[in-house]
Protein backbone atom coordinates (compact mmCIF):
# COMPACT_ATOMS: atom_id res chain seq x y z
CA UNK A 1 -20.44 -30.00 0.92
CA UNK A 2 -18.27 -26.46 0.49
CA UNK A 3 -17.42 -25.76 -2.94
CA UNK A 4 -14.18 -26.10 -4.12
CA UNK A 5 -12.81 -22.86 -5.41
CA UNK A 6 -11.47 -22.70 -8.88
CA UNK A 7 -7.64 -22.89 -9.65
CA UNK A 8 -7.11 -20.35 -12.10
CA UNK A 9 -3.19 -20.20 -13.38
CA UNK A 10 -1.38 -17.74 -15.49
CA UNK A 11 -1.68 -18.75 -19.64
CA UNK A 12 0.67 -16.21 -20.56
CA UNK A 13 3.98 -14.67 -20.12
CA UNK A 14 4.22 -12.19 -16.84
CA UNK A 15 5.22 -8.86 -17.32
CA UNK A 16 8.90 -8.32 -16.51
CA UNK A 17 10.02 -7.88 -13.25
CA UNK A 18 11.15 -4.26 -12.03
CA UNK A 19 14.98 -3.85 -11.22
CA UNK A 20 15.59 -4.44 -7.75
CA UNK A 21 18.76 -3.26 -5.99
CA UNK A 22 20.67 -5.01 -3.74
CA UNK A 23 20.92 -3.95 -0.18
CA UNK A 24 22.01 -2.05 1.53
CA UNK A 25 22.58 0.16 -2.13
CA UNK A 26 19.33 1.80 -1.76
CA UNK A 27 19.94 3.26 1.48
CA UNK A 28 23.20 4.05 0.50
CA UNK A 29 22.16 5.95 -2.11
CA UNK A 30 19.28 7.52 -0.26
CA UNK A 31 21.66 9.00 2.51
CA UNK A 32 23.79 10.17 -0.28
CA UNK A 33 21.32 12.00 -1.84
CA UNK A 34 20.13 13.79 1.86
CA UNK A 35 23.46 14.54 2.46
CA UNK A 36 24.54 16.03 -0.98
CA UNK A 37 20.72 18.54 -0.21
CA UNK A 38 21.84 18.96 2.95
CA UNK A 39 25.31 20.56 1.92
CA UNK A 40 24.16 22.43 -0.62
CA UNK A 41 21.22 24.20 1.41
CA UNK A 42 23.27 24.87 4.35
CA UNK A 43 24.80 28.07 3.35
CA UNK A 44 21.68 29.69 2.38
CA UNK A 45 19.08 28.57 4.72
CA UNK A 46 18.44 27.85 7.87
CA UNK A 47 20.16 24.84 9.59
CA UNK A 48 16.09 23.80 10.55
CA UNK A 49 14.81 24.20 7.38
CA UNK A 50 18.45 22.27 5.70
CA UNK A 51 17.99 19.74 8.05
CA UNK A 52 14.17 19.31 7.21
CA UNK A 53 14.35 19.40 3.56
CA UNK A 54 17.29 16.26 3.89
CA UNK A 55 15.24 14.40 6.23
CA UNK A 56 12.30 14.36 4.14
CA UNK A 57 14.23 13.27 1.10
CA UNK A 58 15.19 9.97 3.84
CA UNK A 59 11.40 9.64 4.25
CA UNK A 60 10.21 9.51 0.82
CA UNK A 61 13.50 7.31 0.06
CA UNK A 62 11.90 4.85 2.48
CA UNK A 63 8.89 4.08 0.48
CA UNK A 64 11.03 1.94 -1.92
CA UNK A 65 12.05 -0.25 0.79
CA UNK A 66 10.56 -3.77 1.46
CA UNK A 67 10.41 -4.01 5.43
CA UNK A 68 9.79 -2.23 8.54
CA UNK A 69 13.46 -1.88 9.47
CA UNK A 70 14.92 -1.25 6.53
CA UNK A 71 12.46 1.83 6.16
CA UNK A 72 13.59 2.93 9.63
CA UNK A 73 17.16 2.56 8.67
CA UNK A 74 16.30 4.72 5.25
CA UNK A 75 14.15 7.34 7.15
CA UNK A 76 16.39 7.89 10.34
CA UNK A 77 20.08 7.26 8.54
CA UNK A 78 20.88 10.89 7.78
CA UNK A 79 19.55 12.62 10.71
CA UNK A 80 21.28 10.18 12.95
CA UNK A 81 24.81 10.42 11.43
CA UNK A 82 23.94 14.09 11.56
CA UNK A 83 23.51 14.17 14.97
CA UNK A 84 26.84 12.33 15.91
CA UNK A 85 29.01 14.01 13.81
CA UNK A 86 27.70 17.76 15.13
CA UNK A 87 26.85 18.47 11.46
CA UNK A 88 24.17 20.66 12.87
CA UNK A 89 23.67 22.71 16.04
CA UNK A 90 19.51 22.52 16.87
CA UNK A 91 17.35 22.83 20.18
CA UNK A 92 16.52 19.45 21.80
CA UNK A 93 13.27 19.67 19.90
CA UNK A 94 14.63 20.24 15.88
CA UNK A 95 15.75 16.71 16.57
CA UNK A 96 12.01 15.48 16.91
CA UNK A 97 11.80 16.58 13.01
CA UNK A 98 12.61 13.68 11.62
CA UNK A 99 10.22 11.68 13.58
CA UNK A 100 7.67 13.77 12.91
CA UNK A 101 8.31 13.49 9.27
CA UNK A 102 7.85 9.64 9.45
CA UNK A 103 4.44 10.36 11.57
CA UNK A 104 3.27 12.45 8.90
CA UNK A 105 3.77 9.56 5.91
CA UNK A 106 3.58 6.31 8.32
CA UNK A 107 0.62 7.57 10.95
CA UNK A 108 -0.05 5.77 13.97
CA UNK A 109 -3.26 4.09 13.77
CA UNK A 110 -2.17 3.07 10.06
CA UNK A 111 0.18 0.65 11.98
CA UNK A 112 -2.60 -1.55 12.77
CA UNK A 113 -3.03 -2.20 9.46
CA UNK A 114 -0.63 -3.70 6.62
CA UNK A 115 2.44 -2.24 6.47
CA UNK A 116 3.23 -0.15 2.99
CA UNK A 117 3.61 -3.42 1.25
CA UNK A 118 3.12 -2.57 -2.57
CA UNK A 119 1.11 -4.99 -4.94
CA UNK A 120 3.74 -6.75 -7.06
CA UNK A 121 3.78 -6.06 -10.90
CA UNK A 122 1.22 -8.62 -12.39
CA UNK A 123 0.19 -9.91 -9.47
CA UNK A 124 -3.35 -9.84 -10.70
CA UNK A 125 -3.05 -11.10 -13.54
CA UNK A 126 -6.14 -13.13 -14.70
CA UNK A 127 -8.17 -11.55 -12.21
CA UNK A 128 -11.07 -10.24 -14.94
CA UNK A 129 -11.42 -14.24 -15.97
CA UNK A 130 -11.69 -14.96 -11.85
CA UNK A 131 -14.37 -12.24 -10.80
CA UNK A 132 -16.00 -10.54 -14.38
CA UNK A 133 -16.92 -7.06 -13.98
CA UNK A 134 -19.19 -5.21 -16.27
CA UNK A 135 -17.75 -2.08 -18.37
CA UNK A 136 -17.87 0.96 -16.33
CA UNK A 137 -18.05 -1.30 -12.36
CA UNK A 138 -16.55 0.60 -9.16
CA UNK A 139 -13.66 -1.09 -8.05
CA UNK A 140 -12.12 0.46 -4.67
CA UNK A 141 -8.17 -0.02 -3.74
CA UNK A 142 -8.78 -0.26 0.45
CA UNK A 143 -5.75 0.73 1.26
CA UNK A 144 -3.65 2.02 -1.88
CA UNK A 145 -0.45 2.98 -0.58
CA UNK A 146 1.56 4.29 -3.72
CA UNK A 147 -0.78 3.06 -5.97
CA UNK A 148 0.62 -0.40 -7.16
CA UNK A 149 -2.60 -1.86 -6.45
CA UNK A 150 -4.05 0.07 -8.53
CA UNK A 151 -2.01 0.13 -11.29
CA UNK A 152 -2.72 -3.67 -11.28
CA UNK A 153 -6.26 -3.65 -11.16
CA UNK A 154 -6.77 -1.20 -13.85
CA UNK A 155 -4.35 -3.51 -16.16
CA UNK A 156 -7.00 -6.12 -15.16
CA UNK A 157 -9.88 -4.13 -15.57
CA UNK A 158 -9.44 -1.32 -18.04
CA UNK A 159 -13.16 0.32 -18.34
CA UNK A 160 -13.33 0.16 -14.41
CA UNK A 161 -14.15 3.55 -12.15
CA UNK A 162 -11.11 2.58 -9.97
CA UNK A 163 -10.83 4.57 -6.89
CA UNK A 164 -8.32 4.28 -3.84
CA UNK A 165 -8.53 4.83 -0.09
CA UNK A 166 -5.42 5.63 1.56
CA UNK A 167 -5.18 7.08 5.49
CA UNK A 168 -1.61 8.39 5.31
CA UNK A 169 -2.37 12.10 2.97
CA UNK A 170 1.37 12.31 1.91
CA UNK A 171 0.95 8.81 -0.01
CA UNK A 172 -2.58 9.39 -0.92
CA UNK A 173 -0.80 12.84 -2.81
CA UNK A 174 1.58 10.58 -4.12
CA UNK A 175 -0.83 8.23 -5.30
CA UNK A 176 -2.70 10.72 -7.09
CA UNK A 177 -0.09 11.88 -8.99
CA UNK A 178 1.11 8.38 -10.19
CA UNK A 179 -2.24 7.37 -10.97
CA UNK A 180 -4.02 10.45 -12.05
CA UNK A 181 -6.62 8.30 -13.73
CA UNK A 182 -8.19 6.91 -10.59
CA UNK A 183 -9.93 8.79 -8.06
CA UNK A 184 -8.26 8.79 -4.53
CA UNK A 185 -8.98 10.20 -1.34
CA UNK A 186 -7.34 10.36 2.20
CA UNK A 187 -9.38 8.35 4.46
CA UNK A 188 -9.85 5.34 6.99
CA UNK A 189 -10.78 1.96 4.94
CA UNK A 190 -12.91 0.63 8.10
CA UNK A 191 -14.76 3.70 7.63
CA UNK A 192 -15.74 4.00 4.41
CA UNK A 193 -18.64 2.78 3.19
CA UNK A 194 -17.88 -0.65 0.59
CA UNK A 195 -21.16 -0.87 -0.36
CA UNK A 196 -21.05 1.40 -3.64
CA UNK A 197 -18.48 -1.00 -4.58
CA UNK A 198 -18.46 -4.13 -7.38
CA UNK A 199 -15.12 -4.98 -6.09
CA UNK A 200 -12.89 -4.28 -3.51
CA UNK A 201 -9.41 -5.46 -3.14
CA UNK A 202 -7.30 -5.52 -0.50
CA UNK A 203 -3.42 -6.72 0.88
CA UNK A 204 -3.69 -6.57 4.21
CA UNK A 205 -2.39 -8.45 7.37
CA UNK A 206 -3.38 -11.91 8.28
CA UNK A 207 -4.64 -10.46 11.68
CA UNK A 208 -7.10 -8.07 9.61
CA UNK A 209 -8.46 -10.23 7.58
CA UNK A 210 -11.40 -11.26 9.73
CA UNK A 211 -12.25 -7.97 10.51
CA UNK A 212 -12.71 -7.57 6.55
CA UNK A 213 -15.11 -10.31 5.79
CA UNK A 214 -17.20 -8.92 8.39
CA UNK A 215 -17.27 -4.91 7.25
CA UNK A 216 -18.15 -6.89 3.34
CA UNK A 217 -20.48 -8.69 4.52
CA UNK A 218 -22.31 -6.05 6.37
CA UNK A 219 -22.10 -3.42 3.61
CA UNK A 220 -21.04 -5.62 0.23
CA UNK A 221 -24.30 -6.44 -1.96
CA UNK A 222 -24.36 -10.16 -3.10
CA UNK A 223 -22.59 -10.90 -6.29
CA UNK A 224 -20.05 -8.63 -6.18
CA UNK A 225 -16.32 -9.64 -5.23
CA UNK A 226 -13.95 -9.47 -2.41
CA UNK A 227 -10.18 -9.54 -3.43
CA UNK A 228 -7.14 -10.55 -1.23
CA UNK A 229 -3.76 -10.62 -1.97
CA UNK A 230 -1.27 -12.90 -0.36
CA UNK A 231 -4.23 -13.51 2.80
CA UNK A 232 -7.18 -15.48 2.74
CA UNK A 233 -10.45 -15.03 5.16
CA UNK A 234 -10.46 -17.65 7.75
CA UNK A 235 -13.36 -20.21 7.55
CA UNK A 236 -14.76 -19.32 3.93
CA UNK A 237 -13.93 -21.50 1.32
CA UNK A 238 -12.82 -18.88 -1.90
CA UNK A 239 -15.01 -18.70 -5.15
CA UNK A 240 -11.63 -18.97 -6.66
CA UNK A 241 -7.61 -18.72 -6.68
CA UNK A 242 -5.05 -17.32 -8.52
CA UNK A 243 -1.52 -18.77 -8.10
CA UNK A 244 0.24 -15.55 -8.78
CA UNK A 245 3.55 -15.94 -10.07
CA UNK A 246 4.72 -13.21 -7.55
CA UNK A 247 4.56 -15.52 -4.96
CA UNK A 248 1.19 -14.61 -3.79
CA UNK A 249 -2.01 -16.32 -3.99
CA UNK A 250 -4.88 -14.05 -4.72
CA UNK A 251 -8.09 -15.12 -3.03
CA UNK A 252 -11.60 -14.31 -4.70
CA UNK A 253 -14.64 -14.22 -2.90
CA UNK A 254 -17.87 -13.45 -4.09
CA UNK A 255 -20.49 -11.82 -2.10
CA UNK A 256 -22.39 -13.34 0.02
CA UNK A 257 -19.67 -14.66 2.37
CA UNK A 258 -20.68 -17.45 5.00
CA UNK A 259 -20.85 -15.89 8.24
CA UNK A 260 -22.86 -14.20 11.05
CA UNK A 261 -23.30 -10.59 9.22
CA UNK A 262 -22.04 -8.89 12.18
CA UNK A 263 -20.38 -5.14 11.37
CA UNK A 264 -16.62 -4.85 12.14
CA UNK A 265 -15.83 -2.80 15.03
């Protein structure tokens, strides 16, 4: 018979929640703020580079948001009011700016992927009990965004080598610079090789997560540990559960998974 994967539940107090405001404040505000730029850089540049420098204050305003529209409505508020009230006068083209802005941080064949969804606060919590890691283990964020993942994972494992993978180079910058302790590189997760790995952790789609068990179980050693937030893998019983008090379940699997080995494509 399949094991039964341990329950493992919170014993202590979670961390308090971050401020969240209500919407639509935040894209209020966000438009505010690329308008006030955007008047104050008009007289002394050029309309382009005005227009550019208050899109991209939209764009990385977007990144707060929770949902694909609401990011859209962030990212494309300001140029669009811009271009019906004939704030600016541009070519055609300038207006393919601010879509090229949202390329640049949200790339195309990222899309297939999760969506910029960032790990709760404390949503690991108790992961070190679930999947022990030795002083001084590789753990890799696939996919690590802003670095809230990563945040979370070094408050579970604090003598981890924590490194993070993200495509998009504008939030892999970003990441860097909010987590200057862990090492993080631009790159494709399906790429990358897991197998240097003790743990790898992921928050992905639920359409994905097939295609992850496969690329662990072709490069993951056995013993070490799979992590998924919030998605489990279909068909493999977990080696255990956390019932996350963000609303998530985290799913731990430890290597190897049942399956037929073959390599993600």
């Amino acid at each position: 018979m399949p094991r039964r994967p341990r329950r493992l539940h919170h014993l202590h107090a979670p961390p308090p929640r971050r401020i969240v405001l209500p919407w639509p404040l935040p894209a209020v505000l966000v438009w505010a703020a690329a308008w006030l730029l955007f008047a104050g850089l008009r007289g002394s540049v050029a309309p382009l580079a005005a227009l550019g420098l208050a899109c991209a204050v939209g764009v990385a305003g977007s990144l707060l948001a929770q949902g694909w529209w609401r990011r859209g409505l962030i990212a494309l508020g300001f140029p669009l009011s811009a271009a019906l009230g004939g704030a600016v006068a541009l070519p055609a083209w300038g207006w393919l700016l601010p879509l090229a802005l949202l390329l640049l941080v949200y790339p195309l064949n990222a899309w297939r992927d999760a969506p910029l969804f960032p790990t709760p606060p404390g949503a690991l919590h108790g992961l070190q009990d679930a999947a022990p890691l030795p002083a001084g283990a590789a753990v890799l964020d696939a996919g690590c965004g802003l670095g809230d993942g990563l945040k979370a994972l070094r408050a579970a494992y604090p003598q981890a080598r924590l490194h993070g993978l993200e495509w998009s180079g504008p939030l892999a910058l970003l990441c860097r610079l909010r987590c200057p302790w862990a090492r993080v590189r631009r790159g494709d997760l399906w790429a990358a090789d897991w197998g240097g790995y003790d743990l790898v952790y992921v928050f992905q789609r639920p359409e994905s997560m097939a295609r992850v068990a496969a690329k662990a179980r072709a490069e993951m050693a056995p013993g070490r540990w799979l992590v998924s937030l919030a998605f489990a893998v279909p068909g493999v019983c977990p080696s255990a559960r956390l019932d996350s008090f963000a609303g998530h379940a985290v799913w731990i699997y430890q290597l190897p998974l049942p399956g037929d080995g073959a390599a993600p494509h």
